[in-house]
Protein backbone atom coordinates (compact mmCIF):
# COMPACT_ATOMS: atom_id res chain seq x y z
CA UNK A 1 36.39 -10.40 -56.26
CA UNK A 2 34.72 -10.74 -52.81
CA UNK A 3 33.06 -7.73 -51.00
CA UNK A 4 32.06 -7.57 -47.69
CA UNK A 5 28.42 -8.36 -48.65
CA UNK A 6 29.18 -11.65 -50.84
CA UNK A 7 30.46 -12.50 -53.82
CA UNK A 8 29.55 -9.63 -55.55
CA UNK A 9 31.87 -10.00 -58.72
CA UNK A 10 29.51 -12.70 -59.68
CA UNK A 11 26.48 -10.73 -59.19
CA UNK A 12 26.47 -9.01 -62.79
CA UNK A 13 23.69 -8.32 -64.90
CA UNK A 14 25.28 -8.66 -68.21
CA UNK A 15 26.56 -12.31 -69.29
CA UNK A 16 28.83 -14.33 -68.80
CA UNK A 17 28.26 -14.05 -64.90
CA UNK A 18 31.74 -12.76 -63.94
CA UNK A 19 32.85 -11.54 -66.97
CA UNK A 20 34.54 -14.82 -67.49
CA UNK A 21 35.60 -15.69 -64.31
CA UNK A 22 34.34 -18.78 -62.26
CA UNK A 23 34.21 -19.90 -58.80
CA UNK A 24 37.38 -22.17 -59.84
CA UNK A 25 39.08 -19.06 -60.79
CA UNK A 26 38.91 -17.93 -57.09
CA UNK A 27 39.70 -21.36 -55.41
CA UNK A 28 42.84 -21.91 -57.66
CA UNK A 29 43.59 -18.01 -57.45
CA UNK A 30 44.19 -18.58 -61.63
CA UNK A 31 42.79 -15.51 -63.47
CA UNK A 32 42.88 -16.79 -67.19
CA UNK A 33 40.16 -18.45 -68.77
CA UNK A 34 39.09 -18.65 -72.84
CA UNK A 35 34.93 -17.86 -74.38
CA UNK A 36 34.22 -18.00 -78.19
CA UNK A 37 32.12 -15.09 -78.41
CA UNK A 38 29.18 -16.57 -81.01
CA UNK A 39 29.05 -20.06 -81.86
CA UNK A 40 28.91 -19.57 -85.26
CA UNK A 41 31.85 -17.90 -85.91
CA UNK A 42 35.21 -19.45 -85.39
CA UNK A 43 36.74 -16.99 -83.32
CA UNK A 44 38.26 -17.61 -79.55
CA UNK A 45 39.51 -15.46 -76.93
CA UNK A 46 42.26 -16.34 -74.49
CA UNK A 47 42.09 -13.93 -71.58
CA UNK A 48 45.50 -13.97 -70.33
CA UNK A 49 46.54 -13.10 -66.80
CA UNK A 50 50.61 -11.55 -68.01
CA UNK A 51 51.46 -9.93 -64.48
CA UNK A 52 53.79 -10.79 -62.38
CA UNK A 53 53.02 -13.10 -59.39
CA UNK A 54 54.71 -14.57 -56.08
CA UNK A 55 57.12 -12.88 -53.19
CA UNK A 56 60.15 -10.57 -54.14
CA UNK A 57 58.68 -9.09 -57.24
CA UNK A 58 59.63 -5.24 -57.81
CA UNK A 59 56.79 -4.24 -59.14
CA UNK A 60 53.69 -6.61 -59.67
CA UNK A 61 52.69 -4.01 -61.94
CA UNK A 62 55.40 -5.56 -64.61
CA UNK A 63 54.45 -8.77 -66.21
CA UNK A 64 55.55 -12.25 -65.85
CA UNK A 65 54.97 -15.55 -66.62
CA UNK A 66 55.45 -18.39 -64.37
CA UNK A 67 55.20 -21.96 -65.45
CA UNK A 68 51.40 -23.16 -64.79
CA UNK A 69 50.21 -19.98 -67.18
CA UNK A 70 52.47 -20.82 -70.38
CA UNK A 71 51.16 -24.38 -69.86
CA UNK A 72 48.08 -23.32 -70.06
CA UNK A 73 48.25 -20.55 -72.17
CA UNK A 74 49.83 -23.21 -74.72
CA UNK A 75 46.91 -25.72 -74.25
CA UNK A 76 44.62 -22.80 -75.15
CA UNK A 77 46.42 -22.06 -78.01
CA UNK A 78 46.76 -25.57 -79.39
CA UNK A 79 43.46 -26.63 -78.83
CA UNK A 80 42.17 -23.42 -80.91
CA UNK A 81 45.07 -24.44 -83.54
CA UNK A 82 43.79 -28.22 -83.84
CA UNK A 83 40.20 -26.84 -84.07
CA UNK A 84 40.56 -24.27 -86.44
CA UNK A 85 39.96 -21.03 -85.33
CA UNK A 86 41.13 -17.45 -85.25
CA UNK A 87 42.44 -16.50 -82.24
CA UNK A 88 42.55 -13.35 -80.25
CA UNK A 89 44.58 -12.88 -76.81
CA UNK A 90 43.83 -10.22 -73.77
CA UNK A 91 46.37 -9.38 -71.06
CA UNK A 92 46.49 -6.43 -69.53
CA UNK A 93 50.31 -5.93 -70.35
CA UNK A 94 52.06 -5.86 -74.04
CA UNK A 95 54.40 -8.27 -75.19
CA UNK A 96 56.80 -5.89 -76.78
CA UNK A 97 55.66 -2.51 -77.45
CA UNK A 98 57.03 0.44 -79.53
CA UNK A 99 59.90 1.69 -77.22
CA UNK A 100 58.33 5.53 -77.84
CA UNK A 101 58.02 5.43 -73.83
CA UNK A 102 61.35 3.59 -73.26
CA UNK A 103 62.84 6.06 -70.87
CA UNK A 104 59.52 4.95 -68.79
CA UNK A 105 60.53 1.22 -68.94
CA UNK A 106 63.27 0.98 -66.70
CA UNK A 107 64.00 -3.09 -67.66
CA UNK A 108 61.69 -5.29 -69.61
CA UNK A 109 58.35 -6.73 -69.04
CA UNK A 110 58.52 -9.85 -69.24
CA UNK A 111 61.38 -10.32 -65.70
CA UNK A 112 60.92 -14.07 -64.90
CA UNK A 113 64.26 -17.00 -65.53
CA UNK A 114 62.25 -19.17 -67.91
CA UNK A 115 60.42 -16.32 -70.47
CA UNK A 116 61.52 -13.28 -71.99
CA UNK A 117 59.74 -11.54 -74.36
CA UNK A 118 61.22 -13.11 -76.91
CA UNK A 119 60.50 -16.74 -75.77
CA UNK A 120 57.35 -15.61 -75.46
CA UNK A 121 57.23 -14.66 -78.63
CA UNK A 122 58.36 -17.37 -80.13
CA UNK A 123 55.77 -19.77 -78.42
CA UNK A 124 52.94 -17.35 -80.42
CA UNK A 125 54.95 -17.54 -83.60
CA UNK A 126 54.27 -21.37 -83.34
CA UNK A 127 50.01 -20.80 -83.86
CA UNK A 128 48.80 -19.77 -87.58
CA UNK A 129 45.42 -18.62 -86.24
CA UNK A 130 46.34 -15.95 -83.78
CA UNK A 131 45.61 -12.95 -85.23
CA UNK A 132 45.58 -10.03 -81.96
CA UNK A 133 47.40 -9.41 -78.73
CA UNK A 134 45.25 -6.82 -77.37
CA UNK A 135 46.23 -4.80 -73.96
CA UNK A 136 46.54 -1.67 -71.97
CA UNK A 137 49.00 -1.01 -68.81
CA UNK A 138 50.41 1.84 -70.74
CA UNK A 139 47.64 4.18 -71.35
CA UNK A 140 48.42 4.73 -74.73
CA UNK A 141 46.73 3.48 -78.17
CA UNK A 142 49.57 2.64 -80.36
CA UNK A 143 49.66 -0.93 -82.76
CA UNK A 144 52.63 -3.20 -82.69
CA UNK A 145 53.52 -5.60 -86.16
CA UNK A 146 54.78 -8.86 -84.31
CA UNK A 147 56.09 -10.74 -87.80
CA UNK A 148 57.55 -13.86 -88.01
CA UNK A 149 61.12 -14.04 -87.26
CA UNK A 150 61.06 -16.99 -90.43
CA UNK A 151 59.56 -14.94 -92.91
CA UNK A 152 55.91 -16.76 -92.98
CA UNK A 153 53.00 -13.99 -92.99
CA UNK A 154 50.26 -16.89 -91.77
CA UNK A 155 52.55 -17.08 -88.12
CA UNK A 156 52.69 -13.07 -87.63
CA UNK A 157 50.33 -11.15 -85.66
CA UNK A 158 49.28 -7.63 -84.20
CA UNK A 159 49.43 -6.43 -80.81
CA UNK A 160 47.49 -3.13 -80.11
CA UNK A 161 46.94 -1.52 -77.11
CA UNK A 162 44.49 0.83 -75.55
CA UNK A 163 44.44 3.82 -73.63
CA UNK A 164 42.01 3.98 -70.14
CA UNK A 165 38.76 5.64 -70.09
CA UNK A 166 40.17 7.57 -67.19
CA UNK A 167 42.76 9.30 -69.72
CA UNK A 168 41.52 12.41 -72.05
CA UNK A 169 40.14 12.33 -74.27
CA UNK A 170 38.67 9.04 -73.08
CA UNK A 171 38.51 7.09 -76.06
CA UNK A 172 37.54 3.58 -76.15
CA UNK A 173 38.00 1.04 -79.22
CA UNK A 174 36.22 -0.97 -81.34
CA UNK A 175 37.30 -4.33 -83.57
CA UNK A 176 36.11 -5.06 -87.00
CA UNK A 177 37.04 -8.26 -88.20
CA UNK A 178 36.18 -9.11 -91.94
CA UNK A 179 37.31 -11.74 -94.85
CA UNK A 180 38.47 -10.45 -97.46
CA UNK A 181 38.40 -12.54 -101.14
CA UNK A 182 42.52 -12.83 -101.50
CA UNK A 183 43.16 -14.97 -98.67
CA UNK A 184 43.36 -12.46 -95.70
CA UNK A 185 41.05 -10.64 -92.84
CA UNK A 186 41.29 -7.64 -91.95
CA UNK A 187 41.03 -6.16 -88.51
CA UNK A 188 39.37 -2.31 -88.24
CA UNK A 189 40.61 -0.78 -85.80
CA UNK A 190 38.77 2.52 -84.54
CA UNK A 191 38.77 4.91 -81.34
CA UNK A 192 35.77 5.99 -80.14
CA UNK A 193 34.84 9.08 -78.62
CA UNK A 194 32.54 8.89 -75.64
CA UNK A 195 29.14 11.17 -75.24
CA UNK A 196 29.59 13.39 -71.65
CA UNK A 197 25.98 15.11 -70.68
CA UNK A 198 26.93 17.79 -68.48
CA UNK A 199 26.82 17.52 -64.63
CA UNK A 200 26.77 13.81 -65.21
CA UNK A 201 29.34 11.04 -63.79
CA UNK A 202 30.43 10.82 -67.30
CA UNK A 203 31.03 14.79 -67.41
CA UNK A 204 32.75 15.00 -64.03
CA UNK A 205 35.26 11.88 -65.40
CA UNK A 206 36.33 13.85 -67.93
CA UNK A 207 37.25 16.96 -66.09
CA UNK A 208 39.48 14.74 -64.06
CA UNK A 209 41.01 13.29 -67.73
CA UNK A 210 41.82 16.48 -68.62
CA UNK A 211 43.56 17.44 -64.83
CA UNK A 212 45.75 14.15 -65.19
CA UNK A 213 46.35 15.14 -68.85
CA UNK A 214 47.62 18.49 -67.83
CA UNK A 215 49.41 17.08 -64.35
CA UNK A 216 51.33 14.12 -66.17
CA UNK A 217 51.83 16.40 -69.52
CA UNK A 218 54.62 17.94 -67.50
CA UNK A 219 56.81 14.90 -67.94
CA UNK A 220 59.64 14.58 -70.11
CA UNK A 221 58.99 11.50 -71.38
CA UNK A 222 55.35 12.79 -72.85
CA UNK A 223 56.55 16.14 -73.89
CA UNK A 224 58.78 13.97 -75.95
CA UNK A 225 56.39 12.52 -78.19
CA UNK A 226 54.15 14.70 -79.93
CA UNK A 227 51.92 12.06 -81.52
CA UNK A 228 47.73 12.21 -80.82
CA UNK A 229 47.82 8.42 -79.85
CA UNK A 230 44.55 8.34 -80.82
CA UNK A 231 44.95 5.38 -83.53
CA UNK A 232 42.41 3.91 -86.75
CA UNK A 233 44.38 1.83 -88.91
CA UNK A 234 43.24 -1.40 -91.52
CA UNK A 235 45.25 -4.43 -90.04
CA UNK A 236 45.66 -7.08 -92.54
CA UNK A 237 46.53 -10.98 -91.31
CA UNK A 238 47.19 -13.58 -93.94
CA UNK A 239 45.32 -16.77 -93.49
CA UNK A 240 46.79 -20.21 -93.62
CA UNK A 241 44.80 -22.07 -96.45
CA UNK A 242 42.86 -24.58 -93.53
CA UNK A 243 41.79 -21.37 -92.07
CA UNK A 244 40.96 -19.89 -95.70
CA UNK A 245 38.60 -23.23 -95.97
CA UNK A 246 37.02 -22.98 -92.95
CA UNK A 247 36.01 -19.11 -92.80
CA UNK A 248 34.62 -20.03 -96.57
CA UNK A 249 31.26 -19.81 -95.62
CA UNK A 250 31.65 -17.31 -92.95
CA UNK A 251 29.24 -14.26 -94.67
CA UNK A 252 30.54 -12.81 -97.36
CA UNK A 253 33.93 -11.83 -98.18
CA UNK A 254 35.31 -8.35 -98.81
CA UNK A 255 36.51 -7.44 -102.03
């Protein structure tokens, strides 16, 4: 976050300053912090620092959570719970994805004694209001159903994840969340496909897409699947009737 000239991570000319981040973020070396995006609107996001941390790790690359983060990822979820909002969170790394890549996942994300990917889970199963996990890590766009192990539709969520603007065709996504009249909201998922004038940054980005597309193609493991992984899909979450009440007069509801 520090460059040789300053702190230049905080030296951004879109807002928040740091994208989030704070000077405490550096001190404490803790890279999660929450924002509610408009004040008007329910809605908070829990920006979730998932990889792994500390000495003897194989692979910081996998995730991990240690102690201090579920603490405070749990305080971020409660306090959204007890104040009645919709809640989205963003780690780089899935929970637990579709296992189309498994031969690529040697052993499972989530490597740490005290959470799996299933205790995990069941510490998001405990929160009504979260509606997304959103990542990346796997350069794919794919969606994940996450329902609840008891049966309740109000405690089940969505994880999707993204492909990287450095992967052809270099799609980026956008969310639509709406309120629809029977008691649910549904999220609109959509890729996005970006504008490249020629000879531009953009342009010569792309040519590289396409040479990691055609390098990495070679693998088994993508010959394998034969999908697009581009991915628009309608994700419907059923509300809990407290959040029903309080997105009442949120605009107007969908029919």
């Amino acid at each position: 976050m520090y460059g040789s000239t300053g702190p230049q991570f905080f030296e951004t000319r879109s807002n928040p300053i740091g994208h989030g981040f704070t000077e405490a973020n550096i001190v404490a070396d803790f890279a999660c912090y929450s924002f509610e995006p408009k004040s008007s609107v329910p809605l908070k996001v829990i920006v979730l620092d998932d990889t792994c941390k500390g000495e003897g790790q194989r692979s910081y690359a996998l995730a991990g959570l240690d102690q201090p983060r579920i603490d405070w990822l749990t305080s971020e979820l409660q306090e959204g719970q007890d104040e009645g909002k919709l809640m989205i969170i963003a780690a780089h790394i899935p929970v637990k994805p579709q296992l189309s890549f498994a031969d690529m996942r040697p052993f499972p994300f989530f490597r740490t004694p005290a959470f799996t990917d299933d205790s995990l889970l069941a510490i998001l199963h405990s929160y009504p209001n979260l509606i997304l996990w959103i990542s990346g890590h796997r350069h794919v766009n794919t969606v994940t159903p996450e329902p609840d192990p008891g049966g309740d539709p109000t405690r089940s969520f969505w994880e999707v994840e993204t492909a990287s603007l450095r992967d052809f065709p270099q799609q980026f996504r956008t969310f639509d969340i709406r309120r629809n009249r029977d008691g649910t909201i549904s999220i609109i998922i959509t890729n996005v496909d970006t504008a490249a004038a020629p000879g531009s940054p953009a342009a010569k980005s792309r040519g590289f897409a396409i040479g990691d597309a055609r390098i990495f193609g070679a693998t088994p493991a993508i010959i394998a699947d034969t999908t697009s992984r581009a991915y628009n899909a309608e994700l419907v979450k059923q509300l809990s009737p407290g959040m029903q009440a309080k997105l009442a007069g949120c605009g107007s509801a969908i029919e």
